[in-house]
C-alpha atoms as a PDB file:
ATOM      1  CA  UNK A   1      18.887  -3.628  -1.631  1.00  0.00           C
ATOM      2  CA  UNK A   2      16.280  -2.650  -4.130  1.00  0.00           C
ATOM      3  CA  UNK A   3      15.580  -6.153  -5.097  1.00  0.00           C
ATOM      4  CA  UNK A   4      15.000  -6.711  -1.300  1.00  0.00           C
ATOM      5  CA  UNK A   5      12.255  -4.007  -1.490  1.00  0.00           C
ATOM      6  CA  UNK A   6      11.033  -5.535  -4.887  1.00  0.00           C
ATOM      7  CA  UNK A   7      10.167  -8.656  -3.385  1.00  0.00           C
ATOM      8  CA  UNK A   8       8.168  -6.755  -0.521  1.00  0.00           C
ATOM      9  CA  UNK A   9       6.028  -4.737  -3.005  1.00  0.00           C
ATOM     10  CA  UNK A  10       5.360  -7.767  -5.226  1.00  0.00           C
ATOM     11  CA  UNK A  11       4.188  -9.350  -1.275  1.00  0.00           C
ATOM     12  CA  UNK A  12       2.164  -6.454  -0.773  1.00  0.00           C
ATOM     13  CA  UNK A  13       0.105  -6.876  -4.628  1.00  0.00           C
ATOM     14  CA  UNK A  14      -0.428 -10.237  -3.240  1.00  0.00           C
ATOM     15  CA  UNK A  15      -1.943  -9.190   0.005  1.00  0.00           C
ATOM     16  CA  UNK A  16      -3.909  -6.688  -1.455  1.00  0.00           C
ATOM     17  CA  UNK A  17      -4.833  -8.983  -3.983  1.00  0.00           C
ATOM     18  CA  UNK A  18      -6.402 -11.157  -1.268  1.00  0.00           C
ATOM     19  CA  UNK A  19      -8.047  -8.228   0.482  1.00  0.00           C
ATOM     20  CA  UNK A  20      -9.648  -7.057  -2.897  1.00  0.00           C
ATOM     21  CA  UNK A  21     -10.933 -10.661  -3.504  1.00  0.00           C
ATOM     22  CA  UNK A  22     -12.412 -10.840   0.416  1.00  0.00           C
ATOM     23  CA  UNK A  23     -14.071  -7.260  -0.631  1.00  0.00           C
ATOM     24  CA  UNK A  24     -15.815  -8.246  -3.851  1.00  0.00           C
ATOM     25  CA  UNK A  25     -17.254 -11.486  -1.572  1.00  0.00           C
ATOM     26  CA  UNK A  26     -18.818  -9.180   0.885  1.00  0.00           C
ATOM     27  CA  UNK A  27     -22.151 -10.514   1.904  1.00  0.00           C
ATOM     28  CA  UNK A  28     -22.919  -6.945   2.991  1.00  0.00           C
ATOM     29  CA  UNK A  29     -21.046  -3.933   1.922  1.00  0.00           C
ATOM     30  CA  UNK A  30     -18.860  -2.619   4.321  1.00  0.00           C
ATOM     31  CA  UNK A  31     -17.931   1.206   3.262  1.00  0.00           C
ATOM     32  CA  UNK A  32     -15.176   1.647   5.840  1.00  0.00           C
ATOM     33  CA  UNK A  33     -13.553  -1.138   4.855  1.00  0.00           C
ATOM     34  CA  UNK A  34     -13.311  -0.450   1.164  1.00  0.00           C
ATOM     35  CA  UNK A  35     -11.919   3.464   2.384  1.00  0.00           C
ATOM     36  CA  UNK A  36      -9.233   2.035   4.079  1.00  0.00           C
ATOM     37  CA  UNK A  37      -8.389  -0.029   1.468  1.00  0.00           C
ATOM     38  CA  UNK A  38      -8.677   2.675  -0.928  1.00  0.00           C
ATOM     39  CA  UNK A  39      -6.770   4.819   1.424  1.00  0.00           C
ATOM     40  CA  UNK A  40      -3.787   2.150   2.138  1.00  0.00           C
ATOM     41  CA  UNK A  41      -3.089   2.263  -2.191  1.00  0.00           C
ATOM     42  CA  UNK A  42      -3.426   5.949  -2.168  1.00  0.00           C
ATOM     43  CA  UNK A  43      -0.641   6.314   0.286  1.00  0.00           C
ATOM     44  CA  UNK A  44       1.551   4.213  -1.761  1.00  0.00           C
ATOM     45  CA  UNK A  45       0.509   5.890  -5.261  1.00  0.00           C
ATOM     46  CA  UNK A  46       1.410   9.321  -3.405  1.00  0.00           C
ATOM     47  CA  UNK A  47       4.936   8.106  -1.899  1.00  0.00           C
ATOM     48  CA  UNK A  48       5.721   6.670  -5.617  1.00  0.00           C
ATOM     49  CA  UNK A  49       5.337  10.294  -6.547  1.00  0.00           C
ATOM     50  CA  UNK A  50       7.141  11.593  -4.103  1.00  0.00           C
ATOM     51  CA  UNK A  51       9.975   9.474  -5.029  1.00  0.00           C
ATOM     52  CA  UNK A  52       9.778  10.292  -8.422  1.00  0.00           C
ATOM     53  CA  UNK A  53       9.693  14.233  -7.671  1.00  0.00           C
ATOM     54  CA  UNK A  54       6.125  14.340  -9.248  1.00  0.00           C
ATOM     55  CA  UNK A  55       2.622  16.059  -8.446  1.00  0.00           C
ATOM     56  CA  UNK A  56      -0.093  13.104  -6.810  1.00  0.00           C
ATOM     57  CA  UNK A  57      -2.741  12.051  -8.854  1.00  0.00           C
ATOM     58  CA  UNK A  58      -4.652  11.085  -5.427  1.00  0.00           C
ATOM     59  CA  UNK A  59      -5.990  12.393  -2.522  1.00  0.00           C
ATOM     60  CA  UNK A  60      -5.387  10.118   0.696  1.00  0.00           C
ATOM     61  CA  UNK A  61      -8.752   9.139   1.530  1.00  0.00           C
ATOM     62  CA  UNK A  62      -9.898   8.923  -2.269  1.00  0.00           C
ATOM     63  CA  UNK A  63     -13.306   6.850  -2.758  1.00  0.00           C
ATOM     64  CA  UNK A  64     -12.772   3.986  -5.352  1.00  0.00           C
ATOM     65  CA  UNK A  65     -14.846   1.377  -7.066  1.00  0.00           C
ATOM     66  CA  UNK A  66     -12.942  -2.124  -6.117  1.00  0.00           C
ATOM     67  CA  UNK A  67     -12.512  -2.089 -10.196  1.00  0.00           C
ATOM     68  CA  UNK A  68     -10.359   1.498  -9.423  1.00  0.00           C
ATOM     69  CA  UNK A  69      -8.765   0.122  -6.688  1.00  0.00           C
ATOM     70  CA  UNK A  70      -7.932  -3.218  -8.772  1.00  0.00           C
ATOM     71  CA  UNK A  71      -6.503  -1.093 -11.308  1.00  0.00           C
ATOM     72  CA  UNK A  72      -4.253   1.383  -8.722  1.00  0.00           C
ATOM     73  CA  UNK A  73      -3.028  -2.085  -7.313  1.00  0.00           C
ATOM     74  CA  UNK A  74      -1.227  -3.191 -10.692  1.00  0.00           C
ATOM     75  CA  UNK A  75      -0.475   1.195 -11.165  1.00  0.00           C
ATOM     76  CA  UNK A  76       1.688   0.975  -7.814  1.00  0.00           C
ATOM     77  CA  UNK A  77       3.413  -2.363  -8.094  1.00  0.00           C
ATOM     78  CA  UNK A  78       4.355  -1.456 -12.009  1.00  0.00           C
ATOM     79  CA  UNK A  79       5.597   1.988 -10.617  1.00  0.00           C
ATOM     80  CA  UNK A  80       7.372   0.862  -7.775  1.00  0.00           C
ATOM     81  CA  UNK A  81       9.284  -2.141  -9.767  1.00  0.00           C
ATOM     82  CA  UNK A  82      10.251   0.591 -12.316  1.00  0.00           C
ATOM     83  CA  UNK A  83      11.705   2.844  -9.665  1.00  0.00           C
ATOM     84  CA  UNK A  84      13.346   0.069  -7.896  1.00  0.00           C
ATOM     85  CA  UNK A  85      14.881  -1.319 -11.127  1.00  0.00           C
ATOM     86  CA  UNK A  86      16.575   2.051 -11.808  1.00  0.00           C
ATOM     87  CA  UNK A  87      17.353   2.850  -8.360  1.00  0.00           C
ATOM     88  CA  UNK A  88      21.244   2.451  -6.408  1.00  0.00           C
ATOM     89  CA  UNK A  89      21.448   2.124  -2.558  1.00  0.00           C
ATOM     90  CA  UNK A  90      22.771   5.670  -2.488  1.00  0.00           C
ATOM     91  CA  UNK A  91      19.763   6.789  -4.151  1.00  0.00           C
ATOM     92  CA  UNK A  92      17.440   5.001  -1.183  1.00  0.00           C
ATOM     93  CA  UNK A  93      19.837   6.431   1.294  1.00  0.00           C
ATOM     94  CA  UNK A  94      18.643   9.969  -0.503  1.00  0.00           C
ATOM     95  CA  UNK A  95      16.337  12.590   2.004  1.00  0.00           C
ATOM     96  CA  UNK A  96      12.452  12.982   1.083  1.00  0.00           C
ATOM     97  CA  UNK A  97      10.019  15.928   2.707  1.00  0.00           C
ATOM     98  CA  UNK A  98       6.558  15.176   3.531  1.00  0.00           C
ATOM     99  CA  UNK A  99       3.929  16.905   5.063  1.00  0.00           C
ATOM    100  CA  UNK A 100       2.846  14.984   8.263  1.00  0.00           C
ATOM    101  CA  UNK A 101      -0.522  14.677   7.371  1.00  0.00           C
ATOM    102  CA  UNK A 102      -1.436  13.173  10.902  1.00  0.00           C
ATOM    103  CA  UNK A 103      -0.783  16.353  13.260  1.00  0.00           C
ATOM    104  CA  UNK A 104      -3.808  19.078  13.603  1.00  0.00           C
ATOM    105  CA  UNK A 105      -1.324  21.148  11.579  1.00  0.00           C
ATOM    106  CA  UNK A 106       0.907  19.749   9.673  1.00  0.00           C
ATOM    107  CA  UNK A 107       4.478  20.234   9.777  1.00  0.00           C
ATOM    108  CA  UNK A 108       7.451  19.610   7.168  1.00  0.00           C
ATOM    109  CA  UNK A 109       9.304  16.706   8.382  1.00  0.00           C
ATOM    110  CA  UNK A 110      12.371  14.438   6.317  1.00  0.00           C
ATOM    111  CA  UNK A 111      12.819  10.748   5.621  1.00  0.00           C
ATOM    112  CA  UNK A 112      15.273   8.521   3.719  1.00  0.00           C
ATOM    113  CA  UNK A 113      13.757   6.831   1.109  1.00  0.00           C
ATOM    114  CA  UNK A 114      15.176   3.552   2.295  1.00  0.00           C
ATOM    115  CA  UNK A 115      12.683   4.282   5.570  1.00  0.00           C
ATOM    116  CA  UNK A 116       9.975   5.137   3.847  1.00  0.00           C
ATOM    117  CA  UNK A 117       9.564   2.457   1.687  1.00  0.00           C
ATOM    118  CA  UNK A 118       9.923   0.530   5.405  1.00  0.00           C
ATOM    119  CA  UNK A 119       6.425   2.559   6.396  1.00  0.00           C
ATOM    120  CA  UNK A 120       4.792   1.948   3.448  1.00  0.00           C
ATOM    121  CA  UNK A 121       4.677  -2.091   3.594  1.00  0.00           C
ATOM    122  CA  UNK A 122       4.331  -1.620   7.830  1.00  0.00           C
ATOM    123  CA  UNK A 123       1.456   1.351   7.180  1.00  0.00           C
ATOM    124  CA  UNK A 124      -0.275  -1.004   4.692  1.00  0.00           C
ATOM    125  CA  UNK A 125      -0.101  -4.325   6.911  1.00  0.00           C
ATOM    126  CA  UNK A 126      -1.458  -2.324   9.306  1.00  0.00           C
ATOM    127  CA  UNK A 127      -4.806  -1.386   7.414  1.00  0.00           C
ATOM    128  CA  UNK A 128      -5.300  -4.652   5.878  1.00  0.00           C
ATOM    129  CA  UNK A 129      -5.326  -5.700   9.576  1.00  0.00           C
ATOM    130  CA  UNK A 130      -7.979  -3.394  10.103  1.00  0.00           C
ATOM    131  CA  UNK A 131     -10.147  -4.478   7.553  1.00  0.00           C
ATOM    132  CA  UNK A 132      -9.833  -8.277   8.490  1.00  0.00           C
ATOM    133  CA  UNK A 133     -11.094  -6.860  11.659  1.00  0.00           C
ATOM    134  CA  UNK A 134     -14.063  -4.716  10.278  1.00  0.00           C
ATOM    135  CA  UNK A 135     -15.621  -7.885   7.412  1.00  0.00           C
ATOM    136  CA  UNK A 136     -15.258 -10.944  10.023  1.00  0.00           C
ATOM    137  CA  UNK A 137     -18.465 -12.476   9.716  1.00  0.00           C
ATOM    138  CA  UNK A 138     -19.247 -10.594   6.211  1.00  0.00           C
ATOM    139  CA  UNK A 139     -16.879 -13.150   4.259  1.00  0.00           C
ATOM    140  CA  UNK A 140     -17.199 -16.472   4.425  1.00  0.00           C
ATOM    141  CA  UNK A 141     -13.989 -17.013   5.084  1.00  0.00           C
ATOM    142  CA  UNK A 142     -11.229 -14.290   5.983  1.00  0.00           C
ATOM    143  CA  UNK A 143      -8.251 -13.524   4.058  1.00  0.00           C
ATOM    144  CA  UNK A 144      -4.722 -14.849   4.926  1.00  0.00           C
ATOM    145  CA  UNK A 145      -2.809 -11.693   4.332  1.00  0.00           C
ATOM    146  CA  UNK A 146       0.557 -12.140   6.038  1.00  0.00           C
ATOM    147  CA  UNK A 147       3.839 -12.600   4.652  1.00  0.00           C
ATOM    148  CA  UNK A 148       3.970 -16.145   6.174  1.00  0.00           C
ATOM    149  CA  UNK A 149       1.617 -17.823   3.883  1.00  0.00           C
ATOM    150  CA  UNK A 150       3.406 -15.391   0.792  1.00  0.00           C
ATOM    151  CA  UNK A 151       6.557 -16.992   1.188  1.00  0.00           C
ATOM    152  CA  UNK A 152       5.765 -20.140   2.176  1.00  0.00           C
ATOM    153  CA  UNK A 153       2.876 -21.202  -0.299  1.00  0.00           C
ATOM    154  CA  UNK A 154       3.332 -18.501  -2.941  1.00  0.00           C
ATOM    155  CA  UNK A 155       7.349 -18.700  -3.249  1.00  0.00           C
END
């Protein structure tokens, strides 16, 4: 199982990769897009800590420098493939609690590890999809984020 989940973080360090390389070609900045790509390796860099039963480092809507995000980017993937290497499908099968940090007052709520790993690649695709949207026509060319061109070119 955990080499499953390997294989999709080393997927999403590609994807970002090709979101951080659209970023740096901006012809015109584009703030919200660098947030939410900020925000989308904050997430993971706070549910690597949660995993590992230690304090974040990060806020979730942290500003970065692309050169900060660049370096969080190899911080997560290094951290999850440690985890993952030392972790048993028992352990992913293990309870987490989170604070949902989406309701007006957030509540305590539980997840197995095994799920949220699950939301972290879906909650990233998500944002990268949103910054496609927000730098068409900024970049000459948009980035080809999906898993599709991962395993079929990369592979």
């Amino acid at each position: 199982m955990s080499n499953k989940f390997t294989k999709q973080f080393e997927f999403e360090h590609w994807s970002n990769g090709t979101i951080l390389k659209a970023l740096r070609s901006l012809k015109e900045k584009d703030e919200r897009a660098v947030m939410l790509f900020s925000h989308l390796l904050s997430s993971h860099s706070m549910w690597l800590s949660r995993v590992n039963k230690q304090e974040f480092t990060c806020t979730l809507f942290q500003e970065r420098t692309l050169d900060e995000c660049e370096q969080l980017m190899q911080q997560n993937l290094d951290g999850w493939k440690q985890y993952l290497n030392n972790t048993t499908a028992e352990d992913l099968e293990q309870s987490l609690v989170f604070m949902a940090a989406w309701e007006a007052s957030p509540s305590k709520r539980t997840i197995k590890i095994e799920d949220a790993l699950i939301h972290i690649i879906n909650h990233s695709s998500y944002h990268r999809g949103q910054i496609i949207a927000s730098i068409k026509g900024k970049v000459d060319t948009l980035p080809l984020s999906t898993y599709i061109i991962y395993a079929s070119e990369i592979l």
